[in-house]
Protein backbone atom coordinates (compact mmCIF):
# COMPACT_ATOMS: atom_id res chain seq x y z
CA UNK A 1 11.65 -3.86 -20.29
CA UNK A 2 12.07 -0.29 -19.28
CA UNK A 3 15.56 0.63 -18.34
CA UNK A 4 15.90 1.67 -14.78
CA UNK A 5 16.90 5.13 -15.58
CA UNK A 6 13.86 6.21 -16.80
CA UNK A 7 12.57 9.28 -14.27
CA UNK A 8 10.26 8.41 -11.61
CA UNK A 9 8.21 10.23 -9.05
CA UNK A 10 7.44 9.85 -5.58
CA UNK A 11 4.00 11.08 -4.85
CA UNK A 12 2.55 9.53 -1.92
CA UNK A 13 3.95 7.99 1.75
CA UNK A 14 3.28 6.47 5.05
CA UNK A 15 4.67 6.16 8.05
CA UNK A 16 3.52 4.13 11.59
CA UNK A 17 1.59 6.94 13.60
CA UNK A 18 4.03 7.84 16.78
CA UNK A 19 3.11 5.35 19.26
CA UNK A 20 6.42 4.47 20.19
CA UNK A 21 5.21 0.72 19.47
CA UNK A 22 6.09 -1.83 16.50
CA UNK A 23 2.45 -2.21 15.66
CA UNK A 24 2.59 -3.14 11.58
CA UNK A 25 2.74 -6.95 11.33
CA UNK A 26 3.38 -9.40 8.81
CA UNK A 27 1.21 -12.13 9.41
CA UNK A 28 2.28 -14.71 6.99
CA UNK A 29 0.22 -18.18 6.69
CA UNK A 30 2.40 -20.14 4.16
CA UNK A 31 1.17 -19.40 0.64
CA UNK A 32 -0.43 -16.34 1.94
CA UNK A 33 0.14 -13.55 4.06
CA UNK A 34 -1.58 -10.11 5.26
CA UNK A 35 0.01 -7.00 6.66
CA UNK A 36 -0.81 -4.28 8.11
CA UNK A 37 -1.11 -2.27 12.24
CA UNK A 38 -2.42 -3.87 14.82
CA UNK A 39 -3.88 -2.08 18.03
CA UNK A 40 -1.80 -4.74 20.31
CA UNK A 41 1.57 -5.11 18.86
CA UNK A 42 0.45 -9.02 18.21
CA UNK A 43 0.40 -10.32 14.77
CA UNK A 44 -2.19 -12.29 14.31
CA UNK A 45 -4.38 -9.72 14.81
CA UNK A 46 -3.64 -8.13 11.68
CA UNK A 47 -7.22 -8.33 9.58
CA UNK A 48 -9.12 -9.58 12.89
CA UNK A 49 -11.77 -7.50 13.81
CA UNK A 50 -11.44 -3.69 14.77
CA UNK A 51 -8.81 -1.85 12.49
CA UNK A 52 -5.78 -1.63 13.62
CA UNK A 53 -4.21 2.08 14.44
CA UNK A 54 -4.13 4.60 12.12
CA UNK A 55 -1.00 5.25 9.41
CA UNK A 56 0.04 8.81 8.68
CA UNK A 57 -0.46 9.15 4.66
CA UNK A 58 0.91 12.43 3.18
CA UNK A 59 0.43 13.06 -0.87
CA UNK A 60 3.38 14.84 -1.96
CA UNK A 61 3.52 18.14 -3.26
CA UNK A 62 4.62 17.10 -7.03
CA UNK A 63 0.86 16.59 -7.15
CA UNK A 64 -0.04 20.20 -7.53
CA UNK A 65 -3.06 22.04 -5.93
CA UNK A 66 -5.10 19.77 -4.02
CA UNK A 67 -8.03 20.61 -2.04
CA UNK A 68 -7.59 21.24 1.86
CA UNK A 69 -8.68 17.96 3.29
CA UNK A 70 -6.31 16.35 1.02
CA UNK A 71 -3.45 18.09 1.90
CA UNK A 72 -0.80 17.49 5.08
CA UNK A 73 -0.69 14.68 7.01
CA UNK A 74 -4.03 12.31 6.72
CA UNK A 75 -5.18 9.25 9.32
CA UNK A 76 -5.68 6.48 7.03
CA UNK A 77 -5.92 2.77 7.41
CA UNK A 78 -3.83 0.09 5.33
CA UNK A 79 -4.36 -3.63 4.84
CA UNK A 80 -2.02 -5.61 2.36
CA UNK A 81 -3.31 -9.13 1.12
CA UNK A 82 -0.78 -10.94 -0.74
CA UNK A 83 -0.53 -14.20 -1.66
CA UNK A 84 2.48 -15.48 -1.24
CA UNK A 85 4.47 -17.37 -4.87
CA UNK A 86 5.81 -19.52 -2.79
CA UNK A 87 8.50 -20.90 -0.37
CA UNK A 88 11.37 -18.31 0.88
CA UNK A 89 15.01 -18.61 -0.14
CA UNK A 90 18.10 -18.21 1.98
CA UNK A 91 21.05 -16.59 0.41
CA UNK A 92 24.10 -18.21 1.77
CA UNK A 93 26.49 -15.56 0.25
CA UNK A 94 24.48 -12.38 1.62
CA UNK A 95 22.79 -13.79 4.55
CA UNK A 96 19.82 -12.59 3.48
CA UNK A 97 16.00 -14.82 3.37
CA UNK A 98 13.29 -13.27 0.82
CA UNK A 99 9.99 -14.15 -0.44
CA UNK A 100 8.45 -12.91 -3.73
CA UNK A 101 4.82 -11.72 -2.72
CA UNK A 102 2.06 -10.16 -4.84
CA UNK A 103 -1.55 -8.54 -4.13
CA UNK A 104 -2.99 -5.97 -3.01
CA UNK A 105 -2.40 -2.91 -0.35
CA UNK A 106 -5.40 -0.47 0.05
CA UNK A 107 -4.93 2.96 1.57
CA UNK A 108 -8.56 4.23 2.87
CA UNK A 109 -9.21 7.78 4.28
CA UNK A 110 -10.60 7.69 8.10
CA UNK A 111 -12.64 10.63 7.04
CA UNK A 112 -14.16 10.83 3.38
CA UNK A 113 -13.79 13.59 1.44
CA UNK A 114 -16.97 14.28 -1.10
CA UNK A 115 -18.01 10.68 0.00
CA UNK A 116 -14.52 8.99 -1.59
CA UNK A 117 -11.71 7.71 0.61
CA UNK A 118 -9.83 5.36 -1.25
CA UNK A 119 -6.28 7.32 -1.39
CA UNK A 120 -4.35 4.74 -2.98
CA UNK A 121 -5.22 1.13 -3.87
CA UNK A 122 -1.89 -1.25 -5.52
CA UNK A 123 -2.11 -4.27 -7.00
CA UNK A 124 1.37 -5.50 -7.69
CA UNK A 125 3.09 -8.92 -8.41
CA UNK A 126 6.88 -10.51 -7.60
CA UNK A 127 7.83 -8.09 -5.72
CA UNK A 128 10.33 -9.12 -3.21
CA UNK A 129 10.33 -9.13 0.93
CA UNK A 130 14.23 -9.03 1.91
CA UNK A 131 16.53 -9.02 4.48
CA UNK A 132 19.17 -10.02 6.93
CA UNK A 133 18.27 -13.36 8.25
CA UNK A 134 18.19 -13.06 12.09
CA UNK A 135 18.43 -9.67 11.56
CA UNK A 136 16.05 -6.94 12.58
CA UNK A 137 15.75 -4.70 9.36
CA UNK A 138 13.55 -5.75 6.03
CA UNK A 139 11.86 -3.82 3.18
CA UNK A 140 9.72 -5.36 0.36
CA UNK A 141 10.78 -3.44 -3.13
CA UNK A 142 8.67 -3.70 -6.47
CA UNK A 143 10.09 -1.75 -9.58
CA UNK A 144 8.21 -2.25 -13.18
CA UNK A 145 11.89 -0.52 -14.32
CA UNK A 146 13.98 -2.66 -12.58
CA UNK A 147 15.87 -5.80 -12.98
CA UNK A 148 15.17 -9.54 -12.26
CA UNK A 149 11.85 -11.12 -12.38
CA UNK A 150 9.27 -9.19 -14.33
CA UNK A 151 6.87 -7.40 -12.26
CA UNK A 152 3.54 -5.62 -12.44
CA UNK A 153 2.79 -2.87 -10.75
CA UNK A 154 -0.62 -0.73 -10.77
CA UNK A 155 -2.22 2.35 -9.25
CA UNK A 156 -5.77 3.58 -8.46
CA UNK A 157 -7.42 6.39 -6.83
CA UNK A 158 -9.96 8.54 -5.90
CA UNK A 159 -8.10 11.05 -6.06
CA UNK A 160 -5.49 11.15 -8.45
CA UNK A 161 -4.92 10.47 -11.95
CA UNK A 162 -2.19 8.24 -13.20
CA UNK A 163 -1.41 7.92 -16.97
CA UNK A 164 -0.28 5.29 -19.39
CA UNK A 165 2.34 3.85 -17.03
CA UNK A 166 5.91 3.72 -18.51
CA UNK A 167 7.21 2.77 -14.96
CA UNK A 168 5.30 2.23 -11.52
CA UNK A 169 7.45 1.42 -8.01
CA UNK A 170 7.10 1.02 -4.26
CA UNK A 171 8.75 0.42 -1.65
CA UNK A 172 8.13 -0.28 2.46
CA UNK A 173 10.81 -0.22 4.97
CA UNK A 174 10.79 -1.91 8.01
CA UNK A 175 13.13 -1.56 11.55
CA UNK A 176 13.06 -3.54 15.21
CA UNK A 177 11.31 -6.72 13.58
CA UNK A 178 11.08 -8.82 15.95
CA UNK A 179 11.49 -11.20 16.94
CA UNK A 180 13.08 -11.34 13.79
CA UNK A 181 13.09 -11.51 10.35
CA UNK A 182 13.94 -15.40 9.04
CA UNK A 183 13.33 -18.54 7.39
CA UNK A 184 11.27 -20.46 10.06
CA UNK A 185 11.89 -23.90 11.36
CA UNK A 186 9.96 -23.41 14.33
CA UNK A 187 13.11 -24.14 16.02
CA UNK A 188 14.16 -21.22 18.78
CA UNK A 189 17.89 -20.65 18.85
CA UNK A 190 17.91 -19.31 22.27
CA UNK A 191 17.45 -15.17 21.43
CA UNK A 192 13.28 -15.64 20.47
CA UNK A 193 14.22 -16.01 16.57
CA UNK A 194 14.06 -18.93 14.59
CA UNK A 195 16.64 -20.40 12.74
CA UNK A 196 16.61 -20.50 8.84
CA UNK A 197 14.98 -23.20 7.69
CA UNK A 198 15.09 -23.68 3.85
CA UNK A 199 11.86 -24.48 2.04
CA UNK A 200 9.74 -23.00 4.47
CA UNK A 201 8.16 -19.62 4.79
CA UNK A 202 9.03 -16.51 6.16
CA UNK A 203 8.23 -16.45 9.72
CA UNK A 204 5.16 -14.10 11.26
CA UNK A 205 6.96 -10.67 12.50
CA UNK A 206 5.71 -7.27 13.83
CA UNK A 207 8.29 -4.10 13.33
CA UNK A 208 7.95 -0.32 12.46
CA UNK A 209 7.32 0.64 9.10
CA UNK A 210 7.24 3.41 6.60
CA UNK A 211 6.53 3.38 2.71
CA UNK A 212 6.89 5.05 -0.43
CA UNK A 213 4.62 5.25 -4.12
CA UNK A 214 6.09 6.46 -7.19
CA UNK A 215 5.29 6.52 -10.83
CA UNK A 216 6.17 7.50 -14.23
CA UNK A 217 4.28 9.91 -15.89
CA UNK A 218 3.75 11.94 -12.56
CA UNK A 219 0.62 11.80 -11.23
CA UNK A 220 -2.08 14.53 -11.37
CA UNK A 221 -5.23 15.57 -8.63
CA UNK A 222 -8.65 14.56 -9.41
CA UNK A 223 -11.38 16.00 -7.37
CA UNK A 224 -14.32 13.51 -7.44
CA UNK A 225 -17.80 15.50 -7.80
CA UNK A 226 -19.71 15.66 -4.73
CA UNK A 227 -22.50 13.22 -5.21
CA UNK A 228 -24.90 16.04 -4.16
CA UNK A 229 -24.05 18.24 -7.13
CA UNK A 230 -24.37 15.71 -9.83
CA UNK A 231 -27.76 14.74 -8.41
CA UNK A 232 -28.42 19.15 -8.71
CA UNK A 233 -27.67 19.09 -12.09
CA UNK A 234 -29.34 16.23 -12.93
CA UNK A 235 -32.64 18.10 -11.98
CA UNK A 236 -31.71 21.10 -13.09
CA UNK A 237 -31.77 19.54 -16.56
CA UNK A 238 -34.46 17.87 -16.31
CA UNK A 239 -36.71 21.13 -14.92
CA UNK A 240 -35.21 22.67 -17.92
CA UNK A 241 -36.83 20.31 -20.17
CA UNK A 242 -39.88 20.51 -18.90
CA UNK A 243 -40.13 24.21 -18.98
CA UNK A 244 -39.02 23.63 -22.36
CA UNK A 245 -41.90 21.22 -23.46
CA UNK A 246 -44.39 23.91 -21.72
CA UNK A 247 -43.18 26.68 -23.17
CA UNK A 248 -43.43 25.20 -26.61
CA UNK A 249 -47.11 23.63 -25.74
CA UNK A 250 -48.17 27.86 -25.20
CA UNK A 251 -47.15 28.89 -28.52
């Protein structure tokens, strides 16, 4: 295992676009669960039909020259699918509930650039979804360099180019869950949360949310090739081979 020390950089992040609402949701089904924003503040629409609103997704500046439309703040969407390993656990010492979830999060441009908009696509496993039980404030956490259970972490883009991975991380913070963030029982206790319920599942929540990506080597830009152009130069060689052939068949 790679000891946590090793460097890391932070090259990409998201936040909720300023609505003033709690629109990202965790919609969690049992052994699975989805995130992501919702255009009504109501969980279960997370995945249903239209997209939800917009994130704000900004590549960081580690990442050298990248071309205009790639640069600032950019309206993407985000959906997370991750299946869920399997029931949460209270912590009677902390007071904190977690779940170990793995998957997938895609990050996809609103407006393509060169006809590509996949910005950042993860596929990660065991990482964990923590925090106070009955309490309002969560993150989920995933470090390849890290301690406890062994996790996998992976990045792809259109964009950008990530190396041999000596140590891959990310991390999404979330504030005013509500009703809650707990161990359901489906039993209220009076304040809309439900009380911890060991053996069960995390229950369904919507909050604010940002996020972080980082990775060891650091990244680099990679500017796809305009579809257009590689069709261009695909003729163009070919109409050079044919004036080739002719010119040879006059002499």
């Amino acid at each position: 295992m790679v000891a946590s020390a090793s460097p890391i950089f932070t090259f990409a992040s998201f936040t909720e676009r300023g609505t003033g609402g709690t629109l990202f949701a965790y919609l969690n089904n049992g052994p699975s669960s989805l995130f992501g924003t919702t255009n009504t503040g109501n969980a279960a629409d997370v995945g249903v039909g239209a997209p939800g609103i917009p994130i704000l997704f900004q590549y960081q500046t580690i990442l050298g020259s990248l071309p205009g439309p790639l640069q600032g703040t950019l309206l993407a969407h985000m959906i997370m699918n991750a299946p869920v390993a399997g029931p949460a656990s209270f912590d009677f010492i902390s007071g904190n509930s977690s779940e170990r979830i793995g998957g997938s999060i895609f990050i996809t441009l609103d407006t393509p650039y060169l006809g590509q908009n996949n910005l950042l696509t993860v596929s990660f496993t065991q990482s964990g979804l923590t925090g106070s039980d009955g309490g309002g404030v969560a993150d989920v956490s995933g470090d390849t360099g890290g301690k406890g259970p062994v996790q996998t972490i992976s990045f792809t883009s259109d964009f950008i180019n990530f190396g041999t991975p000596v140590r891959d991380e990310l991390t999404m913070s979330f504030t005013s869950v509500a009703p809650c963030f707990t161990v359901g029982t489906g039993t209220p206790d009076g304040s809309g949360c439900n009380q911890t319920g060991i053996g069960t599942y995390l229950e369904t929540f919507v909050a604010t949310g940002t996020g972080s990506f980082a990775a060891n080597p650091e990244p680099s830009t990679f500017v796809p090739e305009p579809l257009t152009t590689s069709l261009t130069g695909l003729g163009l060689v070919a109409l050079g081979y044919i004036g080739k052939r002719k010119f040879l068949r006059k002499r």
